[in-house]
PDB file of N, CA and C in Angstrom:
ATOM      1  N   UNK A   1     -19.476  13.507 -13.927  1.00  0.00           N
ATOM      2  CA  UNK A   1     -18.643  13.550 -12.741  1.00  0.00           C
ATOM      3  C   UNK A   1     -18.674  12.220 -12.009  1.00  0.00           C
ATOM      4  N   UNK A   2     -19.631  11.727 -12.003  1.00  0.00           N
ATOM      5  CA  UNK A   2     -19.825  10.296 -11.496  1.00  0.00           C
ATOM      6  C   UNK A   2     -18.542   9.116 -11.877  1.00  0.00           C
ATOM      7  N   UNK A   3     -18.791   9.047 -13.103  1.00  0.00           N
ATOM      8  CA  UNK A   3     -18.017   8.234 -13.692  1.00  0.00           C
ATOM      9  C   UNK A   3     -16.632   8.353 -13.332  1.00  0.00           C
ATOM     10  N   UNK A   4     -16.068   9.698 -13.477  1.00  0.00           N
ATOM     11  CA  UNK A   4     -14.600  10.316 -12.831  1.00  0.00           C
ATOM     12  C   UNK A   4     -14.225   9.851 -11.236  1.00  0.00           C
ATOM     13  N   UNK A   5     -15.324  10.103 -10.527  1.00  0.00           N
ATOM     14  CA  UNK A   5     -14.961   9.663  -9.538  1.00  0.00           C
ATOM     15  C   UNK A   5     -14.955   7.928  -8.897  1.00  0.00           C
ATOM     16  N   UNK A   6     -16.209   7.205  -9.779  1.00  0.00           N
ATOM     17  CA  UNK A   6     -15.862   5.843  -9.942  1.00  0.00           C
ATOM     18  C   UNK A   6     -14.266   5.289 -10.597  1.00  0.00           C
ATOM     19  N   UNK A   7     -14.118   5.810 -11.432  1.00  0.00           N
ATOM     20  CA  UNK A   7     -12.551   5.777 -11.915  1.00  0.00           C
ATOM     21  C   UNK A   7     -11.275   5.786 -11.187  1.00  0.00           C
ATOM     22  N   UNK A   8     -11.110   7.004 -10.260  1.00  0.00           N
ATOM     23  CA  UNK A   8     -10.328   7.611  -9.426  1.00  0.00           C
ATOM     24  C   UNK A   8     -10.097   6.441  -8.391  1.00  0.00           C
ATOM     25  N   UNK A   9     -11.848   5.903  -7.746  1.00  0.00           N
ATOM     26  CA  UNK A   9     -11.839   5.084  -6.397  1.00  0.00           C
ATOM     27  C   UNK A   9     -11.489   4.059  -7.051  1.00  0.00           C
ATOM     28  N   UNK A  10     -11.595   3.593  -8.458  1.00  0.00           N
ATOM     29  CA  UNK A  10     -11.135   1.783  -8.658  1.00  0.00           C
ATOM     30  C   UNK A  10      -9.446   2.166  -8.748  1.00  0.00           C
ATOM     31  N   UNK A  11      -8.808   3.125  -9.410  1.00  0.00           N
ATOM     32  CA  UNK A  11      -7.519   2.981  -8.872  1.00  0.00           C
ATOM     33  C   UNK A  11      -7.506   2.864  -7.847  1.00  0.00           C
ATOM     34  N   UNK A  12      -7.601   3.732  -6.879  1.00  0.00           N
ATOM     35  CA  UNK A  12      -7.140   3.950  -5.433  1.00  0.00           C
ATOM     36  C   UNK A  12      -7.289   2.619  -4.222  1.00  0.00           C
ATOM     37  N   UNK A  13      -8.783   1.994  -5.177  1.00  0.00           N
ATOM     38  CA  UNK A  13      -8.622   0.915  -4.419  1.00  0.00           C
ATOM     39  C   UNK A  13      -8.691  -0.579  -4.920  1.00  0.00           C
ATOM     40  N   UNK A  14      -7.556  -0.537  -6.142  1.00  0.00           N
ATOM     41  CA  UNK A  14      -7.374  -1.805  -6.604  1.00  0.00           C
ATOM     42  C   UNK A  14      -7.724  -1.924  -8.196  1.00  0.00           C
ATOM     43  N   UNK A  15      -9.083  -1.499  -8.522  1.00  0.00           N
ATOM     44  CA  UNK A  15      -9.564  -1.958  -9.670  1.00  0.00           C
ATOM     45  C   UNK A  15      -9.504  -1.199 -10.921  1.00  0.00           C
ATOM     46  N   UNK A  16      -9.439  -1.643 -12.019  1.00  0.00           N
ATOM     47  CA  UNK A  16      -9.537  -0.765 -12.971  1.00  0.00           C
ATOM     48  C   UNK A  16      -7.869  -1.660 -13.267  1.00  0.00           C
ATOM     49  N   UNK A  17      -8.090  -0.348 -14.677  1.00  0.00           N
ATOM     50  CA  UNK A  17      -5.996  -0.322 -15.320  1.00  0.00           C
ATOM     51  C   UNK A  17      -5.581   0.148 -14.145  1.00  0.00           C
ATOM     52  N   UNK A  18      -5.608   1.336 -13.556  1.00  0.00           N
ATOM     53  CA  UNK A  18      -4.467   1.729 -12.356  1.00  0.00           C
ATOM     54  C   UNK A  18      -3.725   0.820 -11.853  1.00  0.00           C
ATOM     55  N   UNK A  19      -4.344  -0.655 -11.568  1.00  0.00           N
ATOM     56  CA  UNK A  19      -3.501  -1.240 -10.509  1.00  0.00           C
ATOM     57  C   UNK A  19      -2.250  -2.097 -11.465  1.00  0.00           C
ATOM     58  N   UNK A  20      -1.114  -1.999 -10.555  1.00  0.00           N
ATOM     59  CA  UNK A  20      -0.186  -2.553 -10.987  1.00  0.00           C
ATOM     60  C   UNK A  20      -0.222  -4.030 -11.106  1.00  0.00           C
ATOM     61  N   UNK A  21       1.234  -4.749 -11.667  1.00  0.00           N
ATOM     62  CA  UNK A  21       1.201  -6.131 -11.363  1.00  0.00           C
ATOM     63  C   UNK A  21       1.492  -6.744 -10.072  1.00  0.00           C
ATOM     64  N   UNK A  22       0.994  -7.929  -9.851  1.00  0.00           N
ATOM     65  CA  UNK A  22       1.238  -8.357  -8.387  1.00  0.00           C
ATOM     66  C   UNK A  22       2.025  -7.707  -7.347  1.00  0.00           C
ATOM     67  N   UNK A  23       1.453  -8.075  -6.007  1.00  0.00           N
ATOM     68  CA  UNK A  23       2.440  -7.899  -4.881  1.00  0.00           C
ATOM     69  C   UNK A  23       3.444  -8.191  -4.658  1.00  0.00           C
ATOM     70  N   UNK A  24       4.283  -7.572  -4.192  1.00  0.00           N
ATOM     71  CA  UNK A  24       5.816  -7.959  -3.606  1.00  0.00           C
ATOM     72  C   UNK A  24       5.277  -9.149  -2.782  1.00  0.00           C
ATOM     73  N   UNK A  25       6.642  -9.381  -2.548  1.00  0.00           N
ATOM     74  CA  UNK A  25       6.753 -11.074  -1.492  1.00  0.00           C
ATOM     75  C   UNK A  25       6.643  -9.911  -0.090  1.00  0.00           C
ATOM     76  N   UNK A  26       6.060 -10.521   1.174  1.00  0.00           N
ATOM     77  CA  UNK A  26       5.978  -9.940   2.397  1.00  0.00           C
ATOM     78  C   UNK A  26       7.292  -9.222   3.008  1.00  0.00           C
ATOM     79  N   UNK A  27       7.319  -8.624   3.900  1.00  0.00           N
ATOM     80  CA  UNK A  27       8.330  -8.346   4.291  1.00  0.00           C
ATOM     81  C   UNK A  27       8.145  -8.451   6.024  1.00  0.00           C
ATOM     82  N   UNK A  28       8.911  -8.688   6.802  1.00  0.00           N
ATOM     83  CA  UNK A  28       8.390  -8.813   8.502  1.00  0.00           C
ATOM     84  C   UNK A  28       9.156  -7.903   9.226  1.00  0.00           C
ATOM     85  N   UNK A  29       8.827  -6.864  10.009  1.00  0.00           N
ATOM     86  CA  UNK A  29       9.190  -5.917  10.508  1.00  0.00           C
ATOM     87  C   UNK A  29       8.840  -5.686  12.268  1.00  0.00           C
ATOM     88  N   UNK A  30       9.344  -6.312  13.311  1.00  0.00           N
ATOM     89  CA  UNK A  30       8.905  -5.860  14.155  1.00  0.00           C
ATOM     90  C   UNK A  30       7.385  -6.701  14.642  1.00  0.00           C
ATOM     91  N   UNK A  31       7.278  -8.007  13.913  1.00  0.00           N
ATOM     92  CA  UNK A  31       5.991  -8.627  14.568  1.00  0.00           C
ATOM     93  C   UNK A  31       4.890  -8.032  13.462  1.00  0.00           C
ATOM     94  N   UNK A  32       5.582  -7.246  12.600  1.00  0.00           N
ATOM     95  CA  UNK A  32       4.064  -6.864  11.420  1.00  0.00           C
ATOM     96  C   UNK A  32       4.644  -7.572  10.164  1.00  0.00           C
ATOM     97  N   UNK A  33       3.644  -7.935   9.073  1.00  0.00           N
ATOM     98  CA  UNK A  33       4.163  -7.783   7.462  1.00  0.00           C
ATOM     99  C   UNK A  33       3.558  -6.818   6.802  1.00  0.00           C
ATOM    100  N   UNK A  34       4.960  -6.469   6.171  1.00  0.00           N
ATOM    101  CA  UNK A  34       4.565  -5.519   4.964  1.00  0.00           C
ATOM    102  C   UNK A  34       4.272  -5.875   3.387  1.00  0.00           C
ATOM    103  N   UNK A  35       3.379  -5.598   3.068  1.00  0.00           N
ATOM    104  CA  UNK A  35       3.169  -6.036   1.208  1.00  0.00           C
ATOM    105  C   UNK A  35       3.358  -5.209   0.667  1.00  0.00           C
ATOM    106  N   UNK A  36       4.455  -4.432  -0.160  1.00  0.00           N
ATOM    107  CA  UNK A  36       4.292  -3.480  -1.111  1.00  0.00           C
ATOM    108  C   UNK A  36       3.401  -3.738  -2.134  1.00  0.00           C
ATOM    109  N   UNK A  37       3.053  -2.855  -2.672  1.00  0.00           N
ATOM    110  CA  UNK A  37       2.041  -2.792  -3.728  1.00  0.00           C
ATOM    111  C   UNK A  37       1.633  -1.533  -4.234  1.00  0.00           C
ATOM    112  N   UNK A  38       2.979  -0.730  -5.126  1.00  0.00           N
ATOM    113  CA  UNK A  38       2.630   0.178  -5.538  1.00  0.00           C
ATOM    114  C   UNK A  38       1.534   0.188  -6.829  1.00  0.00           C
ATOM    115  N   UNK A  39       1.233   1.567  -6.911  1.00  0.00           N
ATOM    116  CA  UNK A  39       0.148   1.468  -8.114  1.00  0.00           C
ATOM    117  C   UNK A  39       0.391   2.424  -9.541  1.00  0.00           C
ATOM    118  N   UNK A  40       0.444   1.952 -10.554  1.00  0.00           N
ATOM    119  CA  UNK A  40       0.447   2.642 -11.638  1.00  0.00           C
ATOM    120  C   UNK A  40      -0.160   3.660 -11.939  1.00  0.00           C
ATOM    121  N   UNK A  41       0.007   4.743 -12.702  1.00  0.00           N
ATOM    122  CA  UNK A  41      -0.589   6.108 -12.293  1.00  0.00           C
ATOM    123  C   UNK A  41      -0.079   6.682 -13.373  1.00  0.00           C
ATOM    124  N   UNK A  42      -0.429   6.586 -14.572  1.00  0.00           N
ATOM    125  CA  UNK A  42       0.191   7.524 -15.717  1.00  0.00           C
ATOM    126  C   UNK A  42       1.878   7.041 -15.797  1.00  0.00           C
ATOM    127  N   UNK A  43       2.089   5.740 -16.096  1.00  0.00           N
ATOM    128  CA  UNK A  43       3.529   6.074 -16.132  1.00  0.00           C
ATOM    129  C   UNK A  43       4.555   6.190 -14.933  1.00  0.00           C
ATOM    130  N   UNK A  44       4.150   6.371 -14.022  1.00  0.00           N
ATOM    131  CA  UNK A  44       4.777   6.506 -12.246  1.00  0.00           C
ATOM    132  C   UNK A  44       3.868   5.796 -11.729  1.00  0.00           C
ATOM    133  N   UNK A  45       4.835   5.268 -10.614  1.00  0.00           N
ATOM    134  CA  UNK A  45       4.062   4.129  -9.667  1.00  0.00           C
ATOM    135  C   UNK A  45       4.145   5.234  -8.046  1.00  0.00           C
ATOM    136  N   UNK A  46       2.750   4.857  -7.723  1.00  0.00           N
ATOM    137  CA  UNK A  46       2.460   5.298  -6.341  1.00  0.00           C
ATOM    138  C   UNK A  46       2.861   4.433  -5.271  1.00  0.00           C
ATOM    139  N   UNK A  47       3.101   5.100  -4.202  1.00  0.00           N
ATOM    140  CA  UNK A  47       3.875   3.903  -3.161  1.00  0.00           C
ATOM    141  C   UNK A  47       2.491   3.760  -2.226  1.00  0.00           C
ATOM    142  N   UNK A  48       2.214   2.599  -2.167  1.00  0.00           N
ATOM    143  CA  UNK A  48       1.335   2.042  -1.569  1.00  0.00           C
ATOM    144  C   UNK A  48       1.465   0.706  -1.161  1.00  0.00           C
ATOM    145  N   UNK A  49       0.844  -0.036  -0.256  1.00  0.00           N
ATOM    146  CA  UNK A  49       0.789  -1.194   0.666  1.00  0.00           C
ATOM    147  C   UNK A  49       0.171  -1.788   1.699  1.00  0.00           C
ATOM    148  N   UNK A  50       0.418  -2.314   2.080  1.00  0.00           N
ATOM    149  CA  UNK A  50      -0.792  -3.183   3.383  1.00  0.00           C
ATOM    150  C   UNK A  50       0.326  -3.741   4.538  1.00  0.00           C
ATOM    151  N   UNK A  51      -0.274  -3.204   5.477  1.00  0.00           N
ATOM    152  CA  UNK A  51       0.500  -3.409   6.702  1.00  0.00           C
ATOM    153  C   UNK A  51      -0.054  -4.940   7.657  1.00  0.00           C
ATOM    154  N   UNK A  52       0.035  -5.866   7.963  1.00  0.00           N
ATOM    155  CA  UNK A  52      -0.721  -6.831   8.587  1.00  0.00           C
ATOM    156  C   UNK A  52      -0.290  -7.339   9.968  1.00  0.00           C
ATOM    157  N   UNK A  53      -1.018  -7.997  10.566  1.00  0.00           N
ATOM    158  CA  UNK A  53      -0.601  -8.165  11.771  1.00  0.00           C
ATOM    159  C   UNK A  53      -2.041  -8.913  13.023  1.00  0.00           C
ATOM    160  N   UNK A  54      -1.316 -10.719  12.728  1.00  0.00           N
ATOM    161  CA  UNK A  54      -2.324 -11.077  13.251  1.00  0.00           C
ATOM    162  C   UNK A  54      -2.504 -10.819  15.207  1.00  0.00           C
ATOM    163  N   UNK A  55      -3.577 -10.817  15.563  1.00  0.00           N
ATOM    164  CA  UNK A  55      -4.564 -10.799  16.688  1.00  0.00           C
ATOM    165  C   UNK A  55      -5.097 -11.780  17.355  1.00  0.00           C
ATOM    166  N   UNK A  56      -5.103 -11.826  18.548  1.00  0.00           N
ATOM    167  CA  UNK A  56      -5.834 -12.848  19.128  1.00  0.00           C
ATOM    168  C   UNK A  56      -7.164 -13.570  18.239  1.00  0.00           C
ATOM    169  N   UNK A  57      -8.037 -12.127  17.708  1.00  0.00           N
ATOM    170  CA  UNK A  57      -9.061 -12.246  17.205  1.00  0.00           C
ATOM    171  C   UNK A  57      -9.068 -12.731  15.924  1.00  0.00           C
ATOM    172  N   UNK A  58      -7.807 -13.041  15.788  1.00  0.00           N
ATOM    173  CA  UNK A  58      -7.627 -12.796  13.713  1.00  0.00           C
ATOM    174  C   UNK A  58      -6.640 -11.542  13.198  1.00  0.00           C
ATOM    175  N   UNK A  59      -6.374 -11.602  11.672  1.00  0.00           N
ATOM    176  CA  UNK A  59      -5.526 -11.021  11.258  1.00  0.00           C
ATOM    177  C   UNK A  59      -5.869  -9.536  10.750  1.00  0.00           C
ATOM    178  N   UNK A  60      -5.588  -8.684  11.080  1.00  0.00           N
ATOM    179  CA  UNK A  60      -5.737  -7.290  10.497  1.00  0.00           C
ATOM    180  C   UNK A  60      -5.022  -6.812   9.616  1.00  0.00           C
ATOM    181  N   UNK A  61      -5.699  -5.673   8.769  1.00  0.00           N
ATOM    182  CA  UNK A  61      -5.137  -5.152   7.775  1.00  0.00           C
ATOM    183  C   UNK A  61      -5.097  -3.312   7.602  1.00  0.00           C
ATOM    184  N   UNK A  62      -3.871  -3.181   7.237  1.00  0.00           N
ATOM    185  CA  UNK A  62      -4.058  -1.682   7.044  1.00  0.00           C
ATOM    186  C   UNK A  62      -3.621  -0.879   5.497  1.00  0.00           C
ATOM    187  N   UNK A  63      -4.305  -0.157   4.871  1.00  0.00           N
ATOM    188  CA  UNK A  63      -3.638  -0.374   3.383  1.00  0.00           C
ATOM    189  C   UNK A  63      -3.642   0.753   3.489  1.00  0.00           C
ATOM    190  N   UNK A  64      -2.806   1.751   3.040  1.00  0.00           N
ATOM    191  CA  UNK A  64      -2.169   2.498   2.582  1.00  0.00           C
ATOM    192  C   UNK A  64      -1.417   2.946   1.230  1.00  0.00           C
ATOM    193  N   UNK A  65      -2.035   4.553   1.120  1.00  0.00           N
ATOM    194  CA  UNK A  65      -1.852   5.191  -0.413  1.00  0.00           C
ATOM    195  C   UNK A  65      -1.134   6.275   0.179  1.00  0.00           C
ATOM    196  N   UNK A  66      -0.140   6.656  -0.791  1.00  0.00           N
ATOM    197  CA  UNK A  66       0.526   7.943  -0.770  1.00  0.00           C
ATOM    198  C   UNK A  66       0.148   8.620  -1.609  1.00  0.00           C
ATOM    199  N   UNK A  67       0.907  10.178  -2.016  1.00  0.00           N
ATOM    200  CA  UNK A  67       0.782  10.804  -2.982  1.00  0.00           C
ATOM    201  C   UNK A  67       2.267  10.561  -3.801  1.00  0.00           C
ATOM    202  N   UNK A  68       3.428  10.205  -2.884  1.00  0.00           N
ATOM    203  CA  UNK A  68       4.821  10.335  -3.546  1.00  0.00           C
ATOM    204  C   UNK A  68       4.595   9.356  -4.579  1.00  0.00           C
ATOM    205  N   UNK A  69       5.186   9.640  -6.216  1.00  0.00           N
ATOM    206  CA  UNK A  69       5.442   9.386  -7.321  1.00  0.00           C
ATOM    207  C   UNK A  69       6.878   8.544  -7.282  1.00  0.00           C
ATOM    208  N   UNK A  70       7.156   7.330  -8.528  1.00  0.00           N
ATOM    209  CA  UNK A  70       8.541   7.123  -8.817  1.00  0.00           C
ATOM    210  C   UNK A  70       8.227   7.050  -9.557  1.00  0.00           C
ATOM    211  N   UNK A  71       9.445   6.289 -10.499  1.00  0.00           N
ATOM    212  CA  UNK A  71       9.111   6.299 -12.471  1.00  0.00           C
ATOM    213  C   UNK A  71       9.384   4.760 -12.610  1.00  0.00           C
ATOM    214  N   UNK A  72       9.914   3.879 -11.473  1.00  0.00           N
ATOM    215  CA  UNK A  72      10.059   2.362 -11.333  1.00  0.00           C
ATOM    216  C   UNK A  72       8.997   1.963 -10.653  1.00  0.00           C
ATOM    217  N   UNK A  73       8.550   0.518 -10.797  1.00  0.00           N
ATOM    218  CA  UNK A  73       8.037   0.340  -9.746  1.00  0.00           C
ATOM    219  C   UNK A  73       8.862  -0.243  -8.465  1.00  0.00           C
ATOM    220  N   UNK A  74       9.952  -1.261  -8.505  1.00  0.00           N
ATOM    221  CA  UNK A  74      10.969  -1.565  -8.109  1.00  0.00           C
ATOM    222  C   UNK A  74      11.023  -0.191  -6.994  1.00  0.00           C
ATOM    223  N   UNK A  75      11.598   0.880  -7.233  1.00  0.00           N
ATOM    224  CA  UNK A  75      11.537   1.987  -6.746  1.00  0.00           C
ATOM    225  C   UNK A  75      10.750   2.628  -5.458  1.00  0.00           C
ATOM    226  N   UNK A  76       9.196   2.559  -6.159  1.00  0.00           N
ATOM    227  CA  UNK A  76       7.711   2.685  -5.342  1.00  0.00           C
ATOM    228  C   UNK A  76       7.992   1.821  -4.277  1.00  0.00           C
ATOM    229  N   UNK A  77       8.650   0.526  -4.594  1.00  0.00           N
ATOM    230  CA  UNK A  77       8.031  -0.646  -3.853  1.00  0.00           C
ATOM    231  C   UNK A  77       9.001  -0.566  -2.540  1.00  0.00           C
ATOM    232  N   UNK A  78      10.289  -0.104  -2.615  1.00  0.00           N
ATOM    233  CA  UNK A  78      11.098   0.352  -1.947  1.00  0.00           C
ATOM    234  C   UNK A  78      10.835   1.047  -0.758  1.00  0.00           C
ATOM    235  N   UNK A  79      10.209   2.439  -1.653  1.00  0.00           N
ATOM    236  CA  UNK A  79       9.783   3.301  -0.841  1.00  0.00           C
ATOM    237  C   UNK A  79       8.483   2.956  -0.012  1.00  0.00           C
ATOM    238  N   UNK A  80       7.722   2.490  -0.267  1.00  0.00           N
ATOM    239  CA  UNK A  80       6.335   2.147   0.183  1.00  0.00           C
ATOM    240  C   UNK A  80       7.272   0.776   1.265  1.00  0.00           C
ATOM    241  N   UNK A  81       7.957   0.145   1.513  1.00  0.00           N
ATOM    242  CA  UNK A  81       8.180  -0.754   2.457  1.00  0.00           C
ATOM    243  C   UNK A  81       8.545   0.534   3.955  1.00  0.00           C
ATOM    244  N   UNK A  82       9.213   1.262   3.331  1.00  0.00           N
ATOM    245  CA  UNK A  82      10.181   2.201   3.966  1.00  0.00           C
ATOM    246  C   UNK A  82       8.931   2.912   4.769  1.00  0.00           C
ATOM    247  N   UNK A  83       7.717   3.511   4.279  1.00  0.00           N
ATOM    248  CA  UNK A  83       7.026   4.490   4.437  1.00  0.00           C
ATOM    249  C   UNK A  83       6.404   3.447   5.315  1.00  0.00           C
ATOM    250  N   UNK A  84       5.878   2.361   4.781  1.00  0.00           N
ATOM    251  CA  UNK A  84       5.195   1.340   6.219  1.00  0.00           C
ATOM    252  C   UNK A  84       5.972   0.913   7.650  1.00  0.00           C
ATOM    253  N   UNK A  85       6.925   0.810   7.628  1.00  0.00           N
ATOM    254  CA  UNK A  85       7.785   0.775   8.596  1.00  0.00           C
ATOM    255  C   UNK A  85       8.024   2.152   9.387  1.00  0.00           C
ATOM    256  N   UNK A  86       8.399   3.421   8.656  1.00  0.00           N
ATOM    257  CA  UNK A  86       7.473   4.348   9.451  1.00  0.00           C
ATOM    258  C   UNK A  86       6.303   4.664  10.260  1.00  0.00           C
ATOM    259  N   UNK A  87       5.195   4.148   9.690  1.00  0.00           N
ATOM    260  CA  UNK A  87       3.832   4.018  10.037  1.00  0.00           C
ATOM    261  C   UNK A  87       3.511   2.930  11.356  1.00  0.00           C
ATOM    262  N   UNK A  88       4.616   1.987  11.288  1.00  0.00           N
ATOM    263  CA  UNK A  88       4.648   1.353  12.018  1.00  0.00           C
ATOM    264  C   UNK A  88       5.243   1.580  13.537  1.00  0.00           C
ATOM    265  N   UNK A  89       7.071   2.608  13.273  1.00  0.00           N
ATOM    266  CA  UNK A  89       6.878   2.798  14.418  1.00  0.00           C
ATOM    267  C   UNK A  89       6.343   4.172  15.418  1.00  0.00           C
ATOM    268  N   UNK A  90       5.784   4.652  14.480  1.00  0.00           N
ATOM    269  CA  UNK A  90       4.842   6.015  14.961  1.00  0.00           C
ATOM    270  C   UNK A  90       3.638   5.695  15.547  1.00  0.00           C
ATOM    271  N   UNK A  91       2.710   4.853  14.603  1.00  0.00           N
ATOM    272  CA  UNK A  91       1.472   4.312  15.442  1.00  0.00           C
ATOM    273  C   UNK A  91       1.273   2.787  15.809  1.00  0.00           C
ATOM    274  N   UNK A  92       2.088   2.146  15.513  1.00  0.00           N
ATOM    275  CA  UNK A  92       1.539   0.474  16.069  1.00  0.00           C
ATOM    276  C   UNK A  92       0.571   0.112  15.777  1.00  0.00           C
ATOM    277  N   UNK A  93       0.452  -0.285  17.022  1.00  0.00           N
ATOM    278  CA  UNK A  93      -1.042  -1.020  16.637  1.00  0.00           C
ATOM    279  C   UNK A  93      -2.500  -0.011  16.129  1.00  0.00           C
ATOM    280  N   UNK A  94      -2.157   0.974  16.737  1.00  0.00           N
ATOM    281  CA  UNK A  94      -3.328   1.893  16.574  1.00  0.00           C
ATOM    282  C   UNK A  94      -3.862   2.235  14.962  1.00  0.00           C
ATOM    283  N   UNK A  95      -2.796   1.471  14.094  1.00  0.00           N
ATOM    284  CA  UNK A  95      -2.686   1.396  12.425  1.00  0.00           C
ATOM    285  C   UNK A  95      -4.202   1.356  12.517  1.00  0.00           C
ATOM    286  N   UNK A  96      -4.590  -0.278  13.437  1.00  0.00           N
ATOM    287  CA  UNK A  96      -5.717  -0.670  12.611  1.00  0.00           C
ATOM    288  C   UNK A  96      -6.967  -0.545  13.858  1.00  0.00           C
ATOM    289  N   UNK A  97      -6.947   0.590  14.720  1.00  0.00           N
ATOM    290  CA  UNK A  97      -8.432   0.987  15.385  1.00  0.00           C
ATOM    291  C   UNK A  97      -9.148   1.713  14.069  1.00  0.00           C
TER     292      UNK A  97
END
């Protein structure tokens, strides 16, 4: 069981086969950037990404996984801009307390 769940967390967070090829180019929304970066998953890409947004203090980050599936990544990457820009104007800044 160990191993399964080491597996699971290197997709989810980057490592392993799961992860796809590079990041999208940024996107700027409202004073934030968005990076798509969906992730490979059997054949379907997961919509996932990183929300950023520098601070007095420095730059913050917020990354984000879904469960929604596509069969492109093109697609994922779409959706995952779409889904951060949501996220964005529901919670703001509070992304990254």
């Amino acid at each position: 069981m160990g191993t399964m769940l080491g597996k699971l967390m290197g997709k989810l967070f980057g490592g392993g086969p799961g992860k796809a090829s590079a990041p999208a180019d940024p996107v700027e929304y409202n004073g934030y950037e968005i990076v798509a970066d969906p992730i490979s998953n059997g054949g379907q890409f997961n919509v996932a990404g990183t929300i950023r947004k520098n601070f007095p203090d420095g730059l913050k980050e917020h990354r984000f996984i879904r469960a929604d599936t596509h069969s492109s990544r093109d697609d994922a990457a779409g959706h995952s801009v779409q889904k951060a820009r949501q996220l964005i104007d529901e919670q703001g800044d509070r992304l990254f307390r």
